[in-house]
PDB file of N, CA and C in Angstrom:
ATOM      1  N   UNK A   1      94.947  81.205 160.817  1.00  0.00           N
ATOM      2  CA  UNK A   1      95.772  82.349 160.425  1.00  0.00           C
ATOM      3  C   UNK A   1      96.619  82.060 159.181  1.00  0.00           C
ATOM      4  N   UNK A   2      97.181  81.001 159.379  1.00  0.00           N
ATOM      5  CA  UNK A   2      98.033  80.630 157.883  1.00  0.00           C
ATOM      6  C   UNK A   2      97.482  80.667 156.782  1.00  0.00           C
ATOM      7  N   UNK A   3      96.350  80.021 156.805  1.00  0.00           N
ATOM      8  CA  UNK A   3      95.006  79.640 155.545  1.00  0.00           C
ATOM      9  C   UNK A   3      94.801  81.319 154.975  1.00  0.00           C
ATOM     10  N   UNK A   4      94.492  82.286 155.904  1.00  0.00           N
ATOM     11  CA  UNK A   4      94.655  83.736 155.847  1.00  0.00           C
ATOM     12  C   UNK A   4      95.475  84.000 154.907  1.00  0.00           C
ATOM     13  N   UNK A   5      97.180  83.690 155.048  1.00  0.00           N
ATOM     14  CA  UNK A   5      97.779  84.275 154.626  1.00  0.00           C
ATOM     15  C   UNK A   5      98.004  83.756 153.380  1.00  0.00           C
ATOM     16  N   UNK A   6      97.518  82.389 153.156  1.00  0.00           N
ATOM     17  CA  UNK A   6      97.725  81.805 151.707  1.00  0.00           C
ATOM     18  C   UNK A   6      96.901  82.426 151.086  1.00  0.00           C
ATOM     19  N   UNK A   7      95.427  82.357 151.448  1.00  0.00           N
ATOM     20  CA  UNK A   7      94.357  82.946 150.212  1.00  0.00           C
ATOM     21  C   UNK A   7      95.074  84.636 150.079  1.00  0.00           C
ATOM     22  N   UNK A   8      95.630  85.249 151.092  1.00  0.00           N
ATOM     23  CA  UNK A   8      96.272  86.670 150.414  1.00  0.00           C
ATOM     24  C   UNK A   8      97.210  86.447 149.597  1.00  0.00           C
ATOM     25  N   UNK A   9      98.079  85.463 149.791  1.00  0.00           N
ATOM     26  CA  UNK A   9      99.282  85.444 148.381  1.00  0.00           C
ATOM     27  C   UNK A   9      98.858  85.111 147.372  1.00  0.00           C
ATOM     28  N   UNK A  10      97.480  84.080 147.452  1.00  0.00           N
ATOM     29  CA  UNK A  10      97.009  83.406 145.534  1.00  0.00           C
ATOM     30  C   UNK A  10      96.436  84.771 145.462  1.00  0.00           C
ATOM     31  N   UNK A  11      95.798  85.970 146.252  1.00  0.00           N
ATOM     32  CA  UNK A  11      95.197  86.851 145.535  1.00  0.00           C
ATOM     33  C   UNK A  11      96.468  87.860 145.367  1.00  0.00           C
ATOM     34  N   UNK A  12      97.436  87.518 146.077  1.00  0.00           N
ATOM     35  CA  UNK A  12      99.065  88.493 145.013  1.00  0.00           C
ATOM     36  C   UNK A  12      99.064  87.775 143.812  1.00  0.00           C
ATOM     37  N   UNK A  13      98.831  86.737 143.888  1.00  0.00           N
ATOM     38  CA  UNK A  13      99.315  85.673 142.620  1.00  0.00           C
ATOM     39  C   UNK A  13      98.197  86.071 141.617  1.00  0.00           C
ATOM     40  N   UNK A  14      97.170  86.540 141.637  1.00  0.00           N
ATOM     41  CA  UNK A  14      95.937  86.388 140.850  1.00  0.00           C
ATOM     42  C   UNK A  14      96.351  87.908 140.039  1.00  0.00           C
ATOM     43  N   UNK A  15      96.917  89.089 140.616  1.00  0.00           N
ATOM     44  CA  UNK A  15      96.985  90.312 139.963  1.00  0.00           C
ATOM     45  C   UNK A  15      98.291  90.058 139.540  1.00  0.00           C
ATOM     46  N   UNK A  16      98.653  90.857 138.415  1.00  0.00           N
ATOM     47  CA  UNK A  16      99.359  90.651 137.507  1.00  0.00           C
ATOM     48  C   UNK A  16     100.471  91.349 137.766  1.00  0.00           C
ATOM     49  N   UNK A  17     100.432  92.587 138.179  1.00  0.00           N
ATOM     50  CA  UNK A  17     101.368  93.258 138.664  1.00  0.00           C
ATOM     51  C   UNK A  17     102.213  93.202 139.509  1.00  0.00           C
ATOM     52  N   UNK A  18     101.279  92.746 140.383  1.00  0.00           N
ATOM     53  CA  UNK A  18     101.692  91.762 142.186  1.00  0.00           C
ATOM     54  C   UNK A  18     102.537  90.534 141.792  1.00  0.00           C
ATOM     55  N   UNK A  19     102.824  89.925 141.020  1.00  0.00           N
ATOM     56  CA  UNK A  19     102.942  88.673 140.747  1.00  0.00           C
ATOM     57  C   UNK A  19     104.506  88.336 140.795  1.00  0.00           C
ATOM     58  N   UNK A  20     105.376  89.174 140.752  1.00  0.00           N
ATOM     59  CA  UNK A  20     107.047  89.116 140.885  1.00  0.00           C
ATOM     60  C   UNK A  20     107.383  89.132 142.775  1.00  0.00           C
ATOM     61  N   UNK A  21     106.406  90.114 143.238  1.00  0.00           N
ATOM     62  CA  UNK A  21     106.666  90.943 145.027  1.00  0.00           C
ATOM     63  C   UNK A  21     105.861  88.951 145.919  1.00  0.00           C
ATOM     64  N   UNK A  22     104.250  88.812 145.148  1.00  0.00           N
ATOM     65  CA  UNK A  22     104.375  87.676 145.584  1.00  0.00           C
ATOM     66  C   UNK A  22     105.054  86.663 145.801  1.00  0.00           C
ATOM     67  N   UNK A  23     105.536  86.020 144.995  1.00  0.00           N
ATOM     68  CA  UNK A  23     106.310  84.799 144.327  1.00  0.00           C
ATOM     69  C   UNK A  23     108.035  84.937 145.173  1.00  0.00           C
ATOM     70  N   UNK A  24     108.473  86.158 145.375  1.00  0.00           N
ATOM     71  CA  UNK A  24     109.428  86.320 146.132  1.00  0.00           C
ATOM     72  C   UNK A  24     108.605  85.869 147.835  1.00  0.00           C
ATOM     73  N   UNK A  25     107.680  86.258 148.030  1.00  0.00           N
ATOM     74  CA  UNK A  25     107.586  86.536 149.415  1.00  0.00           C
ATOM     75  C   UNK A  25     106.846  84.883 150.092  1.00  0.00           C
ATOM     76  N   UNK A  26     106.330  84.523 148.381  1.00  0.00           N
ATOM     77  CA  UNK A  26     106.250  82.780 148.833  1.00  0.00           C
ATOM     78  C   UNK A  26     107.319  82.317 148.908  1.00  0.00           C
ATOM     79  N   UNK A  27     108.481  82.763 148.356  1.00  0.00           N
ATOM     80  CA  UNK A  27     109.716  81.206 148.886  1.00  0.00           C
ATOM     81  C   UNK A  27     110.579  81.881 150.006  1.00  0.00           C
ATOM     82  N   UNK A  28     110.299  83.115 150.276  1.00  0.00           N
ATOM     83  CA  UNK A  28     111.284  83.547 151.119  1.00  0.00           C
ATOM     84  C   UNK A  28     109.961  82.841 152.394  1.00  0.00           C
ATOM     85  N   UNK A  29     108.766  82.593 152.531  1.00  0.00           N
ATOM     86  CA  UNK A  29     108.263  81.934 153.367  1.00  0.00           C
ATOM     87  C   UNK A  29     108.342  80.584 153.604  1.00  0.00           C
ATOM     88  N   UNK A  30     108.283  79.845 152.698  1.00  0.00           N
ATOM     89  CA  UNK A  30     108.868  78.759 152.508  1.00  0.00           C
ATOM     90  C   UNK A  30     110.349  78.397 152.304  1.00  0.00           C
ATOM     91  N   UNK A  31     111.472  79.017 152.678  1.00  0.00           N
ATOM     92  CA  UNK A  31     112.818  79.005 153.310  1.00  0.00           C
ATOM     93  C   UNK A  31     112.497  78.677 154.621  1.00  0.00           C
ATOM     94  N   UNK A  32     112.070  79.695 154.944  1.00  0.00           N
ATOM     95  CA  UNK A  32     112.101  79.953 156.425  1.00  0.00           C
ATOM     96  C   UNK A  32     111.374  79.275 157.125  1.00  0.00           C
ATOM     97  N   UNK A  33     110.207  78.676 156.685  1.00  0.00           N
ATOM     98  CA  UNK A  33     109.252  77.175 157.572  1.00  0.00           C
ATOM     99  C   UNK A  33     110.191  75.934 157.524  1.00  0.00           C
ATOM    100  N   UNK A  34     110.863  76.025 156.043  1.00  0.00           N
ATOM    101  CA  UNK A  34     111.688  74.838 156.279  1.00  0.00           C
ATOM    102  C   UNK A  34     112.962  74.870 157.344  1.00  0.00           C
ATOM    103  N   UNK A  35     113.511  75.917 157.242  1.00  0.00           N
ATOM    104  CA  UNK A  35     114.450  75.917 158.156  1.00  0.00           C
ATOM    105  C   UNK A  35     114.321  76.286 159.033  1.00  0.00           C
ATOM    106  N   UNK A  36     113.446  76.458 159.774  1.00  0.00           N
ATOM    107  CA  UNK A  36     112.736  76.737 161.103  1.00  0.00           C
ATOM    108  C   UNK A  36     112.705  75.002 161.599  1.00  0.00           C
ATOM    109  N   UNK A  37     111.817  74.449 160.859  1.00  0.00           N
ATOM    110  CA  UNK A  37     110.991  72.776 161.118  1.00  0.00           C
ATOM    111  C   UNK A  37     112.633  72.261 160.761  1.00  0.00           C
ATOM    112  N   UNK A  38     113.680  72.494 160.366  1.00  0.00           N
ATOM    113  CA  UNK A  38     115.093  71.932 160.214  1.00  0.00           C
ATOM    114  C   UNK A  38     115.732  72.055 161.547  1.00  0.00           C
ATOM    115  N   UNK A  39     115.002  73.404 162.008  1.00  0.00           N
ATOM    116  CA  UNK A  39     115.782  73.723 163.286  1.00  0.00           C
ATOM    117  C   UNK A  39     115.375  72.818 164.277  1.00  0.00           C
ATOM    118  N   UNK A  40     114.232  72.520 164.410  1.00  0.00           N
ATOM    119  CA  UNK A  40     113.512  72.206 165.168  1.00  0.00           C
ATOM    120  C   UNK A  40     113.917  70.792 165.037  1.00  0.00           C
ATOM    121  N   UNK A  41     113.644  70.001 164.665  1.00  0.00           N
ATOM    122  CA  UNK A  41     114.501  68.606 163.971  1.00  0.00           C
ATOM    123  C   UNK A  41     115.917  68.315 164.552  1.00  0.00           C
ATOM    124  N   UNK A  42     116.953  69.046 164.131  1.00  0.00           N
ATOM    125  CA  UNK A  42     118.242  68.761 163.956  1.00  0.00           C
ATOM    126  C   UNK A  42     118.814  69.049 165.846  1.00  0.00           C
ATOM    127  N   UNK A  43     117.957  70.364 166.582  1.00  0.00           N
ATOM    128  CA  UNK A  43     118.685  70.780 167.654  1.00  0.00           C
ATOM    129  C   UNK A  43     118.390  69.855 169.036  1.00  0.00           C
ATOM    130  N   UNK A  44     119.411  69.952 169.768  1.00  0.00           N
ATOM    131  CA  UNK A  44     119.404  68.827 170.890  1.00  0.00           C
ATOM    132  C   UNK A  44     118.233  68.982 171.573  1.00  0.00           C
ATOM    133  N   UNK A  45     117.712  67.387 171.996  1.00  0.00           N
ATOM    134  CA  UNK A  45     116.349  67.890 172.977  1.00  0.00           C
ATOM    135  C   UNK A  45     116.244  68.323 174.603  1.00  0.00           C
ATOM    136  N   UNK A  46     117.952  68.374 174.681  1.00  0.00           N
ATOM    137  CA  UNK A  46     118.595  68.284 175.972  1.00  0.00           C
ATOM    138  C   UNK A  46     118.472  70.132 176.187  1.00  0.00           C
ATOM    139  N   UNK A  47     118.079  70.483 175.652  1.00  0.00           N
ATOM    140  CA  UNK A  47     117.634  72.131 176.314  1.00  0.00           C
ATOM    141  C   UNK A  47     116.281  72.219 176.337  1.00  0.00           C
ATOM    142  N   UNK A  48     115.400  71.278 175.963  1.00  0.00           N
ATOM    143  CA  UNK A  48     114.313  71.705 176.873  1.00  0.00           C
ATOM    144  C   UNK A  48     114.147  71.606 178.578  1.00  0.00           C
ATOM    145  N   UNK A  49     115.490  71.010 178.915  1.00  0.00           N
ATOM    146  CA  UNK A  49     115.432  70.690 180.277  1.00  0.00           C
ATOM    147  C   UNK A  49     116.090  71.804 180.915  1.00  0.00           C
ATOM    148  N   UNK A  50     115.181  72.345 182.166  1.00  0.00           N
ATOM    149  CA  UNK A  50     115.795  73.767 182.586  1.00  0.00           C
ATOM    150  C   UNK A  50     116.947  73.457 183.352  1.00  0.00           C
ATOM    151  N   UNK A  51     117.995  73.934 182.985  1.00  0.00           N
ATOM    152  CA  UNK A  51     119.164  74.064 183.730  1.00  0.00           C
ATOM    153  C   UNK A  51     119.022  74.949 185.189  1.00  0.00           C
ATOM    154  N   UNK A  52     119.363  74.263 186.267  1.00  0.00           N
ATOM    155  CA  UNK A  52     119.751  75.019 187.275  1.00  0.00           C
ATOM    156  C   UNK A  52     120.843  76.077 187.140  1.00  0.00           C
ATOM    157  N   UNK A  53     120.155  77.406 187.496  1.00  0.00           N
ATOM    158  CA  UNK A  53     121.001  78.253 187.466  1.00  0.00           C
ATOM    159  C   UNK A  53     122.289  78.402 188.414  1.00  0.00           C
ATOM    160  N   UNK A  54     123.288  78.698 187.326  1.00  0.00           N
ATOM    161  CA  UNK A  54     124.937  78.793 187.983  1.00  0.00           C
ATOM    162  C   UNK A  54     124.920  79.526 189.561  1.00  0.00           C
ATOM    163  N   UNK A  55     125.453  79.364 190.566  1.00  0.00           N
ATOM    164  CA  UNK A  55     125.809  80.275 191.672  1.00  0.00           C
ATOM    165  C   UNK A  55     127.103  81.172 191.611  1.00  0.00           C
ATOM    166  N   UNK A  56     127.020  82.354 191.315  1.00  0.00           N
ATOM    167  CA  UNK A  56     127.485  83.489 191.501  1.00  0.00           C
ATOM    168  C   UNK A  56     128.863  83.341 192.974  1.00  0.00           C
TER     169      UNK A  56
END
């Protein structure tokens, strides 16, 4: 699916017109993988462990 979405942006990248709407929508994708994989990195691994739920 990713591979998908790259060959659609080099073909934003390839038309001339397209070429400002692409180039925005590559780094605003590449923000967001990085700081996603930052998130993912930096946050405690102590919530993958399911907490017993509180009693009411």
């Amino acid at each position: 699916m990713p591979f998908k979405i790259s060959v659609f942006l080099l073909h934003l990248l390839s038309e001339q017109s397209m070429r400002p709407v692409a180039s925005i929508l590559l780094w605003i994708g590449l923000v967001l993988a990085g700081s996603g994989y930052l998130w993912l990195i930096t946050r405690p691994r102590h919530h993958f462990v399911r907490r017993p739920k509180h009693q009411v």
